[in-house]
Protein backbone atom coordinates (compact mmCIF):
# COMPACT_ATOMS: atom_id res chain seq x y z
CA UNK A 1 -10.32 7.03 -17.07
CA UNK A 2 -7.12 5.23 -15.87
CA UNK A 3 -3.93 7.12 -15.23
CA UNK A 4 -0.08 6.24 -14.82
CA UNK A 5 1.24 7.83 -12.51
CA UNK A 6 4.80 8.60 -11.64
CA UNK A 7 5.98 10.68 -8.90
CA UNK A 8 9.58 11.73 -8.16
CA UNK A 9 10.15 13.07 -4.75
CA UNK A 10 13.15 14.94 -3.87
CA UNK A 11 15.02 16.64 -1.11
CA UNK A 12 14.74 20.42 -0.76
CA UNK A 13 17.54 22.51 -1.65
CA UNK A 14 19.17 23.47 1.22
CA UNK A 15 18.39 20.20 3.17
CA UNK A 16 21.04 17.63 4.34
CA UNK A 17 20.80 14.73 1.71
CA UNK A 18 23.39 12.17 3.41
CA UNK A 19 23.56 9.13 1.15
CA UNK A 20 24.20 11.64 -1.86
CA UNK A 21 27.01 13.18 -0.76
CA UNK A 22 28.31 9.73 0.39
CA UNK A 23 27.90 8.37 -3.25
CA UNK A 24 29.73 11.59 -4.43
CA UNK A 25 32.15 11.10 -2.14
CA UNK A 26 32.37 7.45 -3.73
CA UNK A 27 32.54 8.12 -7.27
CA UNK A 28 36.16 9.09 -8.31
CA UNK A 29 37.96 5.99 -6.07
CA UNK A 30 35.31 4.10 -8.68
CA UNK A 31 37.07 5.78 -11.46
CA UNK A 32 33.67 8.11 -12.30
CA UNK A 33 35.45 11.87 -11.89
CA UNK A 34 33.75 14.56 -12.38
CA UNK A 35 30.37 13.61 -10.77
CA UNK A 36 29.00 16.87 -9.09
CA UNK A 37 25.65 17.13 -7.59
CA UNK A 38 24.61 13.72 -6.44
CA UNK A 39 21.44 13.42 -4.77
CA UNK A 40 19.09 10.88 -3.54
CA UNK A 41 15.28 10.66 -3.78
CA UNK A 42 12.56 7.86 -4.81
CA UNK A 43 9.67 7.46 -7.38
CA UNK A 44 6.55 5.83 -6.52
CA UNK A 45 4.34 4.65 -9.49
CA UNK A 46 1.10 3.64 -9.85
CA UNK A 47 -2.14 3.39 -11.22
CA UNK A 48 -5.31 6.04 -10.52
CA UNK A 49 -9.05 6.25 -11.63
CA UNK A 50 -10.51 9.76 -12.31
CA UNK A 51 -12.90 11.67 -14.39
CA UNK A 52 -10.53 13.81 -16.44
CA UNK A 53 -6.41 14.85 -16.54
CA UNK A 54 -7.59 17.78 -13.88
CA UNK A 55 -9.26 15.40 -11.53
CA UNK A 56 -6.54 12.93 -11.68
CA UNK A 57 -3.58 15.66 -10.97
CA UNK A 58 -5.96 17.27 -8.56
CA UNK A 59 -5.83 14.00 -6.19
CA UNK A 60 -2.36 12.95 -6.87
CA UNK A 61 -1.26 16.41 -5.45
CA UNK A 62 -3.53 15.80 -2.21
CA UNK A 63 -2.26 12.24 -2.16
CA UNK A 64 1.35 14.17 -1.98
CA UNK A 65 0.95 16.73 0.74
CA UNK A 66 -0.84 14.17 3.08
CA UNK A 67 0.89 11.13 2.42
CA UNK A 68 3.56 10.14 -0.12
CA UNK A 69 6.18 13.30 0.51
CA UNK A 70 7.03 15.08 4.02
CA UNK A 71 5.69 18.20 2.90
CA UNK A 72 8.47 20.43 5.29
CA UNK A 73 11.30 19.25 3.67
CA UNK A 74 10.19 16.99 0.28
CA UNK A 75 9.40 18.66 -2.96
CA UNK A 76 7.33 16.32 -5.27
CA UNK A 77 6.86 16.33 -9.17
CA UNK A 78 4.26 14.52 -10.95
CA UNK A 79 4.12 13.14 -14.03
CA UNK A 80 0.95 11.35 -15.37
CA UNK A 81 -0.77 9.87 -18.53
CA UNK A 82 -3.97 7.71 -19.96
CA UNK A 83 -3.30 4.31 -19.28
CA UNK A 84 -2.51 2.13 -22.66
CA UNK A 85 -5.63 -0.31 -22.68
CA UNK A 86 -4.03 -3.43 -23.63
CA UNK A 87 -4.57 -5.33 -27.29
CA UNK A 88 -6.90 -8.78 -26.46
């Protein structure tokens, strides 16, 4: 099976996350007040062959922790489904 993938990685709470507080900071002299919270991450998508949903989440997690996030201070969340075989 084929799998889209999606994962969000985020800062830990409690770590530093400089370019959100700098857009929060930015907000109200760009007329957005009341903007609490701001923080930055990314999302990384792509496509992943496995046997089953388990197997699939199973190696996205491993692909997490040894690659895509900085396991000390990244927390990652993973979202994935069966790829929608296109109409010919």
């Amino acid at each position: 099976m084929i799998f889209d993938v999606v994962v969000e990685v985020r800062l830990r709470a409690g770590i530093a996350d400089p370019q959100g507080a700098t857009i929060e900071r930015a907000l109200p002299a760009l007329g957005f007040d009341g903007v609490a919270g701001v923080s930055v991450g990314k999302s990384i998508r792509f496509s992943l062959q496995a046997a089953d949903e388990t197997a699939a989440h199973a190696a996205v997690t491993d692909l997490c922790h040894r690659f895509l996030t900085n396991p000390v201070i990244e927390d990652s969340e993973i979202s994935l489904h069966p790829a929608e075989v296109a109409a010919n």
